[in-house]
Protein backbone atom coordinates (compact mmCIF):
# COMPACT_ATOMS: atom_id res chain seq x y z
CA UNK A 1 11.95 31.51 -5.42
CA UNK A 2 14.58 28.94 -4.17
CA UNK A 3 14.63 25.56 -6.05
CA UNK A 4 13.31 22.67 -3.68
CA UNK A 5 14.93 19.54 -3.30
CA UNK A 6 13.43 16.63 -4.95
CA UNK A 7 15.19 14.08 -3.48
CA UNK A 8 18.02 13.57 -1.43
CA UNK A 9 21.56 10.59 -2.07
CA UNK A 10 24.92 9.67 -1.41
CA UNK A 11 27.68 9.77 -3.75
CA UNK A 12 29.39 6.77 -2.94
CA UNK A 13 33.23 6.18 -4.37
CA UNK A 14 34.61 3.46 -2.42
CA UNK A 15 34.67 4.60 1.47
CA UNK A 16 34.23 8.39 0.20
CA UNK A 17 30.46 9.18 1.00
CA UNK A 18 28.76 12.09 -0.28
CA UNK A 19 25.53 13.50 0.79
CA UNK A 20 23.84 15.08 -1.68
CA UNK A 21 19.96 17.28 -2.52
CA UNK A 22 18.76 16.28 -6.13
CA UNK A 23 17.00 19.38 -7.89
CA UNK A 24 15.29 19.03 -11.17
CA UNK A 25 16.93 20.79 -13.57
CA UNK A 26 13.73 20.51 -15.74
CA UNK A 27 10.83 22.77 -15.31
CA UNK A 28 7.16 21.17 -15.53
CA UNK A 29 6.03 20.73 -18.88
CA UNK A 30 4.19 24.16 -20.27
CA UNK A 31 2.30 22.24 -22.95
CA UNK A 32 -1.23 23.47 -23.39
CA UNK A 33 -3.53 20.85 -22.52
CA UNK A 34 -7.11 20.35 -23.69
CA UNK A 35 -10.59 18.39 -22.02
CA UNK A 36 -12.49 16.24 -24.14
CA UNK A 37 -16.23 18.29 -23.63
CA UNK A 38 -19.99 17.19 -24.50
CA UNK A 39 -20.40 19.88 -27.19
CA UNK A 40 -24.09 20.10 -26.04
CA UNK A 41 -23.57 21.53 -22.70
CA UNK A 42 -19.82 22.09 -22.97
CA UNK A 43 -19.24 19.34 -20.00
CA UNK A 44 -15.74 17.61 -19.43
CA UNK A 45 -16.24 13.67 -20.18
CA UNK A 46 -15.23 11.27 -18.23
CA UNK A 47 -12.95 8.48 -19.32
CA UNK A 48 -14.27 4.80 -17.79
CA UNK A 49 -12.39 1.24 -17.91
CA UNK A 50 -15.25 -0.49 -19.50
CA UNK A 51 -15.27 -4.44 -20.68
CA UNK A 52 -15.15 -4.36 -24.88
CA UNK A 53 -17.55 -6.99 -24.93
CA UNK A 54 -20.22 -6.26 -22.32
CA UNK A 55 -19.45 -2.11 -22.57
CA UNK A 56 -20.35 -2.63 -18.77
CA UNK A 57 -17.77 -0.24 -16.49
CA UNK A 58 -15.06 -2.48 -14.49
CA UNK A 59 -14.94 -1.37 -10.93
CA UNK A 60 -10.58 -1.35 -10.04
CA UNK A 61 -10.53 -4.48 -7.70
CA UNK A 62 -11.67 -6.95 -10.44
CA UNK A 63 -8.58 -5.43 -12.92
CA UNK A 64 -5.04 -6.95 -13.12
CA UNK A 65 -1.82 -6.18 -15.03
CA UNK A 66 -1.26 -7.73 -18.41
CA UNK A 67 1.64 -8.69 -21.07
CA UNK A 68 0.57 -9.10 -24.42
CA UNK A 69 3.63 -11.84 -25.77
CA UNK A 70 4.95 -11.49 -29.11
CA UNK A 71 2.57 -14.35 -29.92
CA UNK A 72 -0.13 -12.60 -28.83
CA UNK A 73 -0.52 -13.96 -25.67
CA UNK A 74 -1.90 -12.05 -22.37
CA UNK A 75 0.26 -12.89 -19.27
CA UNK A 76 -1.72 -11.65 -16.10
CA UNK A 77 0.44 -10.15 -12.88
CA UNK A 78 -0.91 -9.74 -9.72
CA UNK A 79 0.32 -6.84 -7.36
CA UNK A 80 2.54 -9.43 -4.70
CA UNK A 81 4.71 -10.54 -7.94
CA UNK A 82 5.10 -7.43 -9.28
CA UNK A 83 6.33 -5.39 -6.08
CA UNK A 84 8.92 -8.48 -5.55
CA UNK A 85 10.37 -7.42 -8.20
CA UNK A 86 10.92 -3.84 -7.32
CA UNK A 87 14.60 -3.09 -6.62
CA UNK A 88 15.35 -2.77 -3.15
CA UNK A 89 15.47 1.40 -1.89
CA UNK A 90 18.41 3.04 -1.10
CA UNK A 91 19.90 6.28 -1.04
CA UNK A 92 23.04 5.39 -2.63
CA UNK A 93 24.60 6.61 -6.06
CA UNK A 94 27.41 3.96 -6.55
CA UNK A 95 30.25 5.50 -9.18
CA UNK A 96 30.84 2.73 -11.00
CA UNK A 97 34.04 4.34 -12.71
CA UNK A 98 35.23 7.71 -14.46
CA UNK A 99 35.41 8.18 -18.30
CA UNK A 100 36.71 11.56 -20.28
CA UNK A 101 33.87 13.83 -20.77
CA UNK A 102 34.08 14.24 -24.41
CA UNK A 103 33.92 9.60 -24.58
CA UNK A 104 30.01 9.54 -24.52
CA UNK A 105 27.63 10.72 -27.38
CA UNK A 106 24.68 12.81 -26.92
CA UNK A 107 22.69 10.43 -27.78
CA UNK A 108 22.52 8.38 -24.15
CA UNK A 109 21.80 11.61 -22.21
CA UNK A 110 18.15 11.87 -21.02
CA UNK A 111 17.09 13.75 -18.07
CA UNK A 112 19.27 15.84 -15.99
CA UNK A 113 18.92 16.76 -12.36
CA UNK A 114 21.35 19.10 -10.16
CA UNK A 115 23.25 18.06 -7.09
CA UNK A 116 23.60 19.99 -4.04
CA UNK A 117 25.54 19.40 -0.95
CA UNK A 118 23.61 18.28 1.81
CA UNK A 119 26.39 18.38 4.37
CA UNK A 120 29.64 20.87 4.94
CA UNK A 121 30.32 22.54 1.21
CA UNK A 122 34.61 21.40 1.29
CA UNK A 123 34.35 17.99 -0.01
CA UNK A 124 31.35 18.66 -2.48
CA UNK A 125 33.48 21.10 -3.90
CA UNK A 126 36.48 19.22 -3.92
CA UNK A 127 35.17 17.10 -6.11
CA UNK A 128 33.98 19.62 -8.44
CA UNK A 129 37.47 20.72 -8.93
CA UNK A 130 38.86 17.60 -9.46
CA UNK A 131 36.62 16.50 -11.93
CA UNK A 132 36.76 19.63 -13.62
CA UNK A 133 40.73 19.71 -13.79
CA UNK A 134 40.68 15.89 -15.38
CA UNK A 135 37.51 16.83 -17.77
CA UNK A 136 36.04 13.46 -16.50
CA UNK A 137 32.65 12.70 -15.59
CA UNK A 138 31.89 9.52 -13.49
CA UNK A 139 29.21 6.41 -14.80
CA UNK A 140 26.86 5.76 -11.76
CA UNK A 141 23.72 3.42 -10.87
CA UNK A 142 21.32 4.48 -8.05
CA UNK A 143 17.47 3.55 -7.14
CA UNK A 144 14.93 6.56 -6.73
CA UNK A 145 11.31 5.97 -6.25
CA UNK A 146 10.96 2.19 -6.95
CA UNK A 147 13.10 2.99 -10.14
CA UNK A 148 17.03 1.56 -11.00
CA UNK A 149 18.81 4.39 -13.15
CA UNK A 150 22.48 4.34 -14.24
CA UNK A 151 23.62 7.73 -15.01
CA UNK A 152 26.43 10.20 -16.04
CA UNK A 153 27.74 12.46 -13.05
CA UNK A 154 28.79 15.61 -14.91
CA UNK A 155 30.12 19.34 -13.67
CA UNK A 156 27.79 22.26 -15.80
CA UNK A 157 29.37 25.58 -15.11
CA UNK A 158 30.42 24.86 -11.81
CA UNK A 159 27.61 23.09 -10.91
CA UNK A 160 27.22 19.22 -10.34
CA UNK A 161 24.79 17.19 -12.60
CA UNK A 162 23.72 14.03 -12.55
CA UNK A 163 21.93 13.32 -16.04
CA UNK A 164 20.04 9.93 -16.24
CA UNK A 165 21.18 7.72 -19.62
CA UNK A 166 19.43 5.58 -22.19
CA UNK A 167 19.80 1.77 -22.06
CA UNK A 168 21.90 0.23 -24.43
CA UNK A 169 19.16 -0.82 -26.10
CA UNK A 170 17.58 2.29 -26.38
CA UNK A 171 20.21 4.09 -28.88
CA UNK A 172 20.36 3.52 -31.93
CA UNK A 173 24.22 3.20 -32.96
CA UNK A 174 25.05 5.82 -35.91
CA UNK A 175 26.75 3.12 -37.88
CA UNK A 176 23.42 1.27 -38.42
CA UNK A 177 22.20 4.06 -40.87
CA UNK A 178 22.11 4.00 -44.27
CA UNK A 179 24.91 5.79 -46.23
CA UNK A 180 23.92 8.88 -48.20
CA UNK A 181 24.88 8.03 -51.86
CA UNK A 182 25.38 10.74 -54.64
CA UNK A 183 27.51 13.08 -56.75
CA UNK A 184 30.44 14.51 -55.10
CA UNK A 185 30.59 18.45 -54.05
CA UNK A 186 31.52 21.26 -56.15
CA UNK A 187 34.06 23.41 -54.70
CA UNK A 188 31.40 26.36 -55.35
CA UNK A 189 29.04 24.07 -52.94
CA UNK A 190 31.50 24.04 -50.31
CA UNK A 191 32.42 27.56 -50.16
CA UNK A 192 29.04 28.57 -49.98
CA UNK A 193 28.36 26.47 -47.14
CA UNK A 194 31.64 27.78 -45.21
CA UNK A 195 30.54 31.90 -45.78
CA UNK A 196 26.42 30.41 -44.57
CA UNK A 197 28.21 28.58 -41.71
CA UNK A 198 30.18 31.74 -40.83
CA UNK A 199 27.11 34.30 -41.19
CA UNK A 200 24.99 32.44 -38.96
CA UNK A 201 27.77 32.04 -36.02
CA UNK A 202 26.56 33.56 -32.95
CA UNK A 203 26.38 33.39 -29.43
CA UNK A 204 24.24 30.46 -27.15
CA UNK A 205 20.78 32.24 -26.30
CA UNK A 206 18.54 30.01 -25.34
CA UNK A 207 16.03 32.54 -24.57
CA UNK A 208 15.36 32.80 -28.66
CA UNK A 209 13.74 29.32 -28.35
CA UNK A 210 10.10 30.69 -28.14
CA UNK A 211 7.52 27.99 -28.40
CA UNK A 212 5.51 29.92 -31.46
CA UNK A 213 2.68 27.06 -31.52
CA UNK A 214 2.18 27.60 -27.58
CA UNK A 215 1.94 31.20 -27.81
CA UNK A 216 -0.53 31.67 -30.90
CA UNK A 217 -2.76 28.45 -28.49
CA UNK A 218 -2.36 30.97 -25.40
CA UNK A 219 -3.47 33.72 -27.71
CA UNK A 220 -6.71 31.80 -29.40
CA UNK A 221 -7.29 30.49 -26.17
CA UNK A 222 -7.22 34.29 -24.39
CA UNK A 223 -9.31 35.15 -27.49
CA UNK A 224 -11.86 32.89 -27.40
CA UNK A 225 -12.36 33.35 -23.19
CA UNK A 226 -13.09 37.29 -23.68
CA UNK A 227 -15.55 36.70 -26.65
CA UNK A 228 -13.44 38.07 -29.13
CA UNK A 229 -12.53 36.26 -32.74
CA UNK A 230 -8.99 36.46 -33.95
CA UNK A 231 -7.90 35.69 -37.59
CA UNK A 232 -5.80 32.75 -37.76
CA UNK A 233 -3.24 32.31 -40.58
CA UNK A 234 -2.05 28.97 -41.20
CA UNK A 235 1.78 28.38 -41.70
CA UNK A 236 2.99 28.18 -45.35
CA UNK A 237 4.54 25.01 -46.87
CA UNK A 238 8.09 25.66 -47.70
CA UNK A 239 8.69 24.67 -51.57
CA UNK A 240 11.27 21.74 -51.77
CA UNK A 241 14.81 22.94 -53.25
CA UNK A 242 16.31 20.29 -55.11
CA UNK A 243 19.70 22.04 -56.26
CA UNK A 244 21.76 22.68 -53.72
CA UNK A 245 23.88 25.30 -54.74
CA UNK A 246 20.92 27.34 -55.53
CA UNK A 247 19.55 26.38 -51.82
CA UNK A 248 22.61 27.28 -50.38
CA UNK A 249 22.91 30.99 -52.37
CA UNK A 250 19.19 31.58 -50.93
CA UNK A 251 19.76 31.06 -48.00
CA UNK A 252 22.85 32.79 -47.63
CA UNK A 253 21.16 35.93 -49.11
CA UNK A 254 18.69 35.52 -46.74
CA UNK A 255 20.89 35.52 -43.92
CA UNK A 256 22.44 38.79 -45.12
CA UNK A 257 18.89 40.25 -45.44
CA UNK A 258 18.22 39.57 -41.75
CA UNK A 259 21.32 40.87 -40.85
């Protein structure tokens, strides 16, 4: 089935304007999700704003948005105040500038989305090109759905992403953590960690990801629908290994098992 377009923008750089279809490049959440039931009669609950005090249920119209302050504080909002502050919707996304690709860390990447042409296919792909003969990827603010995002405009196998980023005060800078202090490496340490390193190279398959905890849910869940029971093994705590060289000889022996 063809992927639908979520949303639809301009590239803007300067007087160059660029209509573009936003895809999600993020399928739906497959987490297994459970109702609350009344184990009497096995009925889903329902979940009620009630006041704490009175334990009497608050109908919508007599609720307003809150702020708790640092000093504990509760600053009320009504709707008017809050929607004025809504940015302003536009289709726009503005590229503020271009940076080398390799320039950002991994850390401000969030949530990535693919862009399609939505007009003739020459200068979308013109701009693929270019971007992926400099190895640049452009910095770029837009509004979508009542919501300001700056971004990273990035080329993925041919493909043009635009991949939302963290805030600035969202990432937590590497140099803030604390050093790891201790005896230096023994050359035996080392070498064992280049032949582990060098068993356990391989290609990119993300198919091997398999959500094990999903599956054996699916499984119960399957189980427990038919009338059947299954036996359910819990997972095995690994055993802390303290020396590392004997760590590292394990594992590499495992590694060769496997293989």
């Amino acid at each position: 089935m063809a992927a639908r377009a979520i949303w639809k923008g301009i590239i803007t750089m300067g007087r160059t304007r660029l209509p573009v279809k936003m895809y999600s490049a993020i399928e739906r959440s497959q987490s297994v999700h459970f109702r609350l039931l009344h184990q009497p009669d096995m009925t889903p609950v329902q979940g009620r704003m009630v006041h704490p005090k009175t334990g009497k249920p608050v109908p919508a119209e007599e609720t307003r948005r809150g702020y708790a302050t640092d000093t504990g504080e509760m600053v009320a909002f009504n709707t008017e105040e809050l929607d004025a502050l809504e940015p302003m919707a536009a289709r726009d996304i503005d590229v503020l500038r271009f940076i080398p690709s390799a320039a950002m860390d991994p850390a401000w990447y969030d949530h990535p989305y693919y862009l399609g042409p939505d007009a003739e296919l020459g200068p979308h792909a013109a701009l693929v090109a270019a971007m992926t003969l400099h190895e640049v990827e452009g910095i770029a603010r837009w509004v979508m759905r009542k919501k300001d995002y700056v971004g990273a405009l990035r080329v993925e196998g041919g493909q043009l992403m635009l991949v939302t980023l963290h805030r600035a005060r969202e990432v937590v800078d590497a140099s803030a953590l604390p050093r790891p202090e201790g005896r230096a490496l023994e050359a035996k340490e080392i070498a064992m960690a280049k032949a582990l390193l060098a068993a356990l190279q391989g290609e990119f398959d993300p198919s091997e990801w398999k959500d094990e905890h999903r599956g054996r849910l699916l499984e119960l869940i399957e189980a427990k629908a038919s009338g059947k029971t299954i036996s359910i093994k819990k997972h095995q705590k690994k055993e802390d290994e303290t020396d590392l060289a004997a760590a590292l000889e394990q594992s590499l022996a495992a590694v060769k098992r496997s293989a």
